[in-house]
C-alpha atoms as a PDB file:
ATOM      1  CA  UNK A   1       0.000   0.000   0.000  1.00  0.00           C
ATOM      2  CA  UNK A   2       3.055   1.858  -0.110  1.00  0.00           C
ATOM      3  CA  UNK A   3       3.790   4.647  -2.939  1.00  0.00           C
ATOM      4  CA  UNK A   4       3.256   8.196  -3.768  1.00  0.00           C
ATOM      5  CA  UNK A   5       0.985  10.245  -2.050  1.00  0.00           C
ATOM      6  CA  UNK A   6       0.339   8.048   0.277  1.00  0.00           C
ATOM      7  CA  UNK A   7       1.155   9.038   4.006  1.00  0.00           C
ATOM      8  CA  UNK A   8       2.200   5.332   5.751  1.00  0.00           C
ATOM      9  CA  UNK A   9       2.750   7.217   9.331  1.00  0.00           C
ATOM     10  CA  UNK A  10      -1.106   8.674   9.412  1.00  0.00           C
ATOM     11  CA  UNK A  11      -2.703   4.884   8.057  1.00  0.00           C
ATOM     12  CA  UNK A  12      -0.740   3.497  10.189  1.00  0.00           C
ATOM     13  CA  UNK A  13      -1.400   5.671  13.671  1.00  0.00           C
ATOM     14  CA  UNK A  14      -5.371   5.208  12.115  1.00  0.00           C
ATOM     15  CA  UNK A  15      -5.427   0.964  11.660  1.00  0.00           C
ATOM     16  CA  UNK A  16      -2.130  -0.462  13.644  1.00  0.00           C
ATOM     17  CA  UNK A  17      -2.688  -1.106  17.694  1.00  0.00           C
ATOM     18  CA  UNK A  18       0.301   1.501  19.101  1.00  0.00           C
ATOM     19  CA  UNK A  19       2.119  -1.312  20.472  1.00  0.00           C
ATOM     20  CA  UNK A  20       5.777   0.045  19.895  1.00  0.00           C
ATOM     21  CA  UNK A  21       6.161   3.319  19.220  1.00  0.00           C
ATOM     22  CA  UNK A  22       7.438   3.032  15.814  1.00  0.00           C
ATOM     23  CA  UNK A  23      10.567   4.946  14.054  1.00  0.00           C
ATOM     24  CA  UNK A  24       9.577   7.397  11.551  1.00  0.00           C
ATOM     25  CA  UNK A  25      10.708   5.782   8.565  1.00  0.00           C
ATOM     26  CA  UNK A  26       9.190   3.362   5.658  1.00  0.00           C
ATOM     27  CA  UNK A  27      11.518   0.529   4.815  1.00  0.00           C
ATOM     28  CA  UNK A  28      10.204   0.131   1.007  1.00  0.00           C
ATOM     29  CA  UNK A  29      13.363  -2.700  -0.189  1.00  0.00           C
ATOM     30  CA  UNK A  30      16.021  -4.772   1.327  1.00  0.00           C
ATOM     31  CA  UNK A  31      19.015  -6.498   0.032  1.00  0.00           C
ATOM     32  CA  UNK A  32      21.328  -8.958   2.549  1.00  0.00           C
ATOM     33  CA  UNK A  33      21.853  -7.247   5.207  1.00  0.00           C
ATOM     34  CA  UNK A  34      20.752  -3.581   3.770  1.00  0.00           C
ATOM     35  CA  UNK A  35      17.226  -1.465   3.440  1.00  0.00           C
ATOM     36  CA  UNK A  36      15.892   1.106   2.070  1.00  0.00           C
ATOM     37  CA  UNK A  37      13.509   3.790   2.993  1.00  0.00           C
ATOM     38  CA  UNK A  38      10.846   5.526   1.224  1.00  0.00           C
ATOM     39  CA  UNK A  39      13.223   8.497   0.360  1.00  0.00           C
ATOM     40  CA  UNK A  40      16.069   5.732  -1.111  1.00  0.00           C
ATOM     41  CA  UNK A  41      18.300   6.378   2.146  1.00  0.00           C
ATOM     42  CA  UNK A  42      20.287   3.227   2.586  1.00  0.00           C
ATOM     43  CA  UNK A  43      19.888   1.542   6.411  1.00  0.00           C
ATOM     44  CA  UNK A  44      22.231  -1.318   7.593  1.00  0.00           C
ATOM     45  CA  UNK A  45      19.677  -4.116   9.270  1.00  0.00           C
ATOM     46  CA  UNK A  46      20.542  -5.217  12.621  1.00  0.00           C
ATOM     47  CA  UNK A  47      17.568  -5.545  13.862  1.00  0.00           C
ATOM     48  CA  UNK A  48      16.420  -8.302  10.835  1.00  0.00           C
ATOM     49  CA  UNK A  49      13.312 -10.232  12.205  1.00  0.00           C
ATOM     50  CA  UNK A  50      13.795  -8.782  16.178  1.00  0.00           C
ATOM     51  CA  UNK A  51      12.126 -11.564  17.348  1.00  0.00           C
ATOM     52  CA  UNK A  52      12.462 -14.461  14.708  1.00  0.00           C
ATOM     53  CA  UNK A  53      14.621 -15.632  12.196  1.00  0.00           C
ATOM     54  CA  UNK A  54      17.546 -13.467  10.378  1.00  0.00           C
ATOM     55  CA  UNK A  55      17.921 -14.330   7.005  1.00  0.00           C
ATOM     56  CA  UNK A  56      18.277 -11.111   5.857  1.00  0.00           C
ATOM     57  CA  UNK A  57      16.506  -9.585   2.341  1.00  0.00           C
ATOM     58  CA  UNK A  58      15.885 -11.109  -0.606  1.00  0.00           C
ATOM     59  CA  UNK A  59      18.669 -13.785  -1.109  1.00  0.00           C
ATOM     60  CA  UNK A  60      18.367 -15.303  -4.249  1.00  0.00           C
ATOM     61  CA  UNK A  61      18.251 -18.554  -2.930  1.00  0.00           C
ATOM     62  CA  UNK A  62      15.587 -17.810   0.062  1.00  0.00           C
ATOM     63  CA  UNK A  63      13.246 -16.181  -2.762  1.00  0.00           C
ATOM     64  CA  UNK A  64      13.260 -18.897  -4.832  1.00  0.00           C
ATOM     65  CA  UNK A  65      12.645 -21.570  -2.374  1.00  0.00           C
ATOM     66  CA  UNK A  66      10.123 -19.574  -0.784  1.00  0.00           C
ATOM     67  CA  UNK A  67       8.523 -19.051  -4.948  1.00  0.00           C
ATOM     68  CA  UNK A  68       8.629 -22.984  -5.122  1.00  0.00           C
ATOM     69  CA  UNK A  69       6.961 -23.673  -2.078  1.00  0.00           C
ATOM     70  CA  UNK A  70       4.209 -20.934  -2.550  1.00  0.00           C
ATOM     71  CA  UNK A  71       3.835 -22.809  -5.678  1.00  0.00           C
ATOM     72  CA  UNK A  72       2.771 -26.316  -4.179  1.00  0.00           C
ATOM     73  CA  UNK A  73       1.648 -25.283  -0.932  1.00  0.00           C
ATOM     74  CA  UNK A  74       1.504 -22.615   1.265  1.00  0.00           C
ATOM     75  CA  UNK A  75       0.428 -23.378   4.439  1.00  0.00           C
ATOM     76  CA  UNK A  76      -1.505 -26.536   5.819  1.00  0.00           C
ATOM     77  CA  UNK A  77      -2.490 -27.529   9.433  1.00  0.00           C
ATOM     78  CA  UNK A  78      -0.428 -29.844  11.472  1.00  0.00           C
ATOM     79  CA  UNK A  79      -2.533 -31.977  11.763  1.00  0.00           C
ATOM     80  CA  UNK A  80      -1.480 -33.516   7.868  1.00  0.00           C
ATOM     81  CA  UNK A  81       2.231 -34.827   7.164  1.00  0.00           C
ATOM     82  CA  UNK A  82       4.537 -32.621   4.621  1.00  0.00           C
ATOM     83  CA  UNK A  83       7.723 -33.586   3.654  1.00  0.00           C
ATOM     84  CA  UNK A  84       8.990 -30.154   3.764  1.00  0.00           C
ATOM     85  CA  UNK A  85       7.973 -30.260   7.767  1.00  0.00           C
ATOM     86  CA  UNK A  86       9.325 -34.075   8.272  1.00  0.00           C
ATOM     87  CA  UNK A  87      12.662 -33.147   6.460  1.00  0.00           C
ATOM     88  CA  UNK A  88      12.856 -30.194   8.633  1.00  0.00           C
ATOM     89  CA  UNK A  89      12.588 -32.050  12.118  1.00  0.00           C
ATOM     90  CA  UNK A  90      15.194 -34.225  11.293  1.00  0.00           C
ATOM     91  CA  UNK A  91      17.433 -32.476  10.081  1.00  0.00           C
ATOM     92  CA  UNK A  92      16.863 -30.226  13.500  1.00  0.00           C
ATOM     93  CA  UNK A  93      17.466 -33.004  15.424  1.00  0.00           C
ATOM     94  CA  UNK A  94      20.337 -34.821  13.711  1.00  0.00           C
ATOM     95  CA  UNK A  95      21.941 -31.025  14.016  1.00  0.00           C
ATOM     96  CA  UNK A  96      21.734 -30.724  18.422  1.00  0.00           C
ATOM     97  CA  UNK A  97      21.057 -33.284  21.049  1.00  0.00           C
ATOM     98  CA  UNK A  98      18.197 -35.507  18.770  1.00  0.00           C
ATOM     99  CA  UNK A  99      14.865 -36.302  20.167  1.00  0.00           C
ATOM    100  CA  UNK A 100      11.895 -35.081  18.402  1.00  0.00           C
ATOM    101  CA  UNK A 101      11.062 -31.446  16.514  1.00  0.00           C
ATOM    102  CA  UNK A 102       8.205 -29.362  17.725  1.00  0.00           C
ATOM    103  CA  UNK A 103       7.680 -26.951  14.382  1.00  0.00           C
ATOM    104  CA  UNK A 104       5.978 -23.191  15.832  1.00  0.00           C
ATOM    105  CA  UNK A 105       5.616 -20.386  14.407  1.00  0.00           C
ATOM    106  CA  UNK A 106       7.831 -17.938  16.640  1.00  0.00           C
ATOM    107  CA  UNK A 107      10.035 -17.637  19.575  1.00  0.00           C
ATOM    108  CA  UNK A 108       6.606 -16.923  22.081  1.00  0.00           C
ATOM    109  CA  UNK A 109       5.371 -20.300  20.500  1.00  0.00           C
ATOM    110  CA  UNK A 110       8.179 -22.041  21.382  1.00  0.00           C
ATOM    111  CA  UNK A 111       8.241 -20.351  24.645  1.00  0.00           C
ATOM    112  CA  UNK A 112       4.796 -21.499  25.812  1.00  0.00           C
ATOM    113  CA  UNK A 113       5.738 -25.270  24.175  1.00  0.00           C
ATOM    114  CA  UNK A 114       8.369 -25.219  26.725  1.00  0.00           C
ATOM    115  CA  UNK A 115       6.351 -24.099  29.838  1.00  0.00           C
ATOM    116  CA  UNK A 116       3.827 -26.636  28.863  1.00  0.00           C
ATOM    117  CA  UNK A 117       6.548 -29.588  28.607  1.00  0.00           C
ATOM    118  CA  UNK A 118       8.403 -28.831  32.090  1.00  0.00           C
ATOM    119  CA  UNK A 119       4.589 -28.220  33.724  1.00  0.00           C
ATOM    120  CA  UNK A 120       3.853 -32.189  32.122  1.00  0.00           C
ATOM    121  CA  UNK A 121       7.447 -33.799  33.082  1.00  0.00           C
ATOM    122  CA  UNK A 122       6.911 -32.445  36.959  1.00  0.00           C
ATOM    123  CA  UNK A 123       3.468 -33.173  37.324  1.00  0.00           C
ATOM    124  CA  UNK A 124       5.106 -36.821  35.970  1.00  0.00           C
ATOM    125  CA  UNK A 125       7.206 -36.887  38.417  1.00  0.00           C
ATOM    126  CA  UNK A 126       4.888 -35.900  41.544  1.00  0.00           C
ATOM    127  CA  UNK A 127       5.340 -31.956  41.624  1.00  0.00           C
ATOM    128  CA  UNK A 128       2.324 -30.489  42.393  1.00  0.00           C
ATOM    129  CA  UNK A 129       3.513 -26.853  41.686  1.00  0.00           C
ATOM    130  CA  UNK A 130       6.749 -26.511  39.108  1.00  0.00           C
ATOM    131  CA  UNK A 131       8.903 -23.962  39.650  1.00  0.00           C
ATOM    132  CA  UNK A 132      10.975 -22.616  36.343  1.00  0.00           C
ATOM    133  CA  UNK A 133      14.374 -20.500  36.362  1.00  0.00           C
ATOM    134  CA  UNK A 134      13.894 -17.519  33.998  1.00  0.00           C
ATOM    135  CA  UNK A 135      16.906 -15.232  33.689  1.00  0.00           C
ATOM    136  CA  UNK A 136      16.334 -11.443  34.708  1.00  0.00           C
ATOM    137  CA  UNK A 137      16.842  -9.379  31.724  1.00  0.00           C
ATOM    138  CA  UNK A 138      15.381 -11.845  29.502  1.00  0.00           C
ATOM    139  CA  UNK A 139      12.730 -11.408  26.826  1.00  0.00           C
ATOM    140  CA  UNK A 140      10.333 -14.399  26.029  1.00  0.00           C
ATOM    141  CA  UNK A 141       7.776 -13.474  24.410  1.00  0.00           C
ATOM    142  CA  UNK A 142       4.759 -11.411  24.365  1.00  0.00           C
ATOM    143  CA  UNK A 143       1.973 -14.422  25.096  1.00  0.00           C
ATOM    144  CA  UNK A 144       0.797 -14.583  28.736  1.00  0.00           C
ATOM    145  CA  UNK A 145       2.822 -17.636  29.558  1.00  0.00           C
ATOM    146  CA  UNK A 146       5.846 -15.987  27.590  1.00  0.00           C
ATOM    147  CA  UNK A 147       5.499 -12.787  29.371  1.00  0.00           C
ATOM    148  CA  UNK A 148       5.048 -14.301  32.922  1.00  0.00           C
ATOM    149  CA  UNK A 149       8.390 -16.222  32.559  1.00  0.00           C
ATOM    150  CA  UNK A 150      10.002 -12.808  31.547  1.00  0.00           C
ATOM    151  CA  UNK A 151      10.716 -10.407  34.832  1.00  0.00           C
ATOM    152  CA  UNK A 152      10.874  -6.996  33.667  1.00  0.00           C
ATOM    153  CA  UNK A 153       7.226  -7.417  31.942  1.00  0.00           C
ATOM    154  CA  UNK A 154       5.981  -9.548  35.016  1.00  0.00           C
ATOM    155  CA  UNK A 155       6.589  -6.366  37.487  1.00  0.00           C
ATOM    156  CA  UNK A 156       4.117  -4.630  34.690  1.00  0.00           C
ATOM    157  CA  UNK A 157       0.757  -4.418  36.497  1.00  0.00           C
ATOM    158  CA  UNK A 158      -0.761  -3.773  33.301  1.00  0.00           C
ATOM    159  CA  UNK A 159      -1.443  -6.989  32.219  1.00  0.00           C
ATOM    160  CA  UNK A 160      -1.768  -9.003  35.571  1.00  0.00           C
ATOM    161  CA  UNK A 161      -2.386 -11.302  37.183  1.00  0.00           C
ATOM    162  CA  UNK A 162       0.598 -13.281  35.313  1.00  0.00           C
ATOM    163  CA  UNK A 163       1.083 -17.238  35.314  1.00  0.00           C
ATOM    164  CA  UNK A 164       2.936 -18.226  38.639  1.00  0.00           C
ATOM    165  CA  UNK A 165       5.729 -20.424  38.914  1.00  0.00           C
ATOM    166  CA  UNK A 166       8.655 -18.602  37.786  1.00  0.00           C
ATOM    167  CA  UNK A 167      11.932 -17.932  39.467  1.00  0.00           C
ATOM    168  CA  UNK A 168      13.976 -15.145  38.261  1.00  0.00           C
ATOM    169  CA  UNK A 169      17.760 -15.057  39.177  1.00  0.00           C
ATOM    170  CA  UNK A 170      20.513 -12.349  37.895  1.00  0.00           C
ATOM    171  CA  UNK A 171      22.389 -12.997  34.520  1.00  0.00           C
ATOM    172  CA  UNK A 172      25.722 -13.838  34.862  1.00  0.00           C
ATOM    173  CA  UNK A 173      25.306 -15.670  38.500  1.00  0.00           C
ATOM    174  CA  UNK A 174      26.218 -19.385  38.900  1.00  0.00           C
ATOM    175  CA  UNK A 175      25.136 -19.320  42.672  1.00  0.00           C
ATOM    176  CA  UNK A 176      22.177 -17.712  42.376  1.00  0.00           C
ATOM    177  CA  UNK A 177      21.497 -20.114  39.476  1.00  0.00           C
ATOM    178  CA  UNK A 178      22.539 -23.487  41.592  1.00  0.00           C
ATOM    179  CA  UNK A 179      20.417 -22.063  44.736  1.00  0.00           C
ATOM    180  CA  UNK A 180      17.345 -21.597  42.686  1.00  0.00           C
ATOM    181  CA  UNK A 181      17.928 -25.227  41.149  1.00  0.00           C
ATOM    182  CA  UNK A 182      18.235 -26.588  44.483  1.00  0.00           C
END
């Protein structure tokens, strides 16, 4: 919707929830690890996907396998096998520790995935109330779950009451780590 005459910051302050307060510029292209604004002032990206992947802009290769895909098949439940998703999950797991692949759609996803699996293994194991160690400074997400395990937004009474069974320790703090652990 972008292009002349058109004034992005007033549509934008009119349709968008203010979530972030947002810079006052219209990326319009990007190229590796470059953009471009509305005014063709060049940017270096670090900020990339913030909260997701960084695969930078418009790689040749990423385009084309994202063209090919679109072509067959854009997006199905999980709930029916692809070969794109199997291939995926095992290549994830022959690349860390192995086990088994849970495919999300972002880092909150994940996030809430793991809550869900500690909450599961402790109740399996007789723990009535799990207790997790979350990292103070940390970022997790923006979904309840995600945004109870994450301190500085947990002290936020704007969005209480939060999940409980988080422990927060300092970064950078073996014994505060090994005390919370138990």
């Amino acid at each position: 919707m972008s292009g002349e005459g058109v004034d992005v910051a007033a549509l934008d302050r009119e349709w968008v929830m203010p979530t972030y307060k947002r810079a006052p510029v219209e990326f319009v292209r990007g190229e590796g690890a470059r953009l471009w604004d509305s005014e063709g002032k060049e940017y270096l990206d670090f900020l990339a996907g913030v909260s997701t992947c960084s695969v930078g802009h418009c790689h040749p290769r990423v385009v084309e396998a994202v063209r090919e895909q679109a072509g067959m098949l854009t997006h199905t439940s999980n709930l029916y096998l692809t070969r794109p998703g199997a291939e995926l999950a095992r290549r994830i797991c022959e690349s860390s520790i192995g086990g088994k692949a849970f495919l999300c759609n972002s880092g909150a996803e994940a996030n809430e995935c793991a809550i869900k699996l500690v909450r599961k293994h402790a109740h399996g194991r007789g723990v009535a109330e799990p207790e997790i160690v979350v990292l103070e400074g940390a970022f997790h997400g923006r979904t309840m779950g995600a945004l109870s395990a994450t301190p500085s937004m947990a002290a936020n009474e704007s969005f209480s009451p939060y999940l409980p069974g988080f422990i927060a320790v300092p970064r950078d703090d073996p014994d505060a780590l090994r005390a919370a652990v138990g």
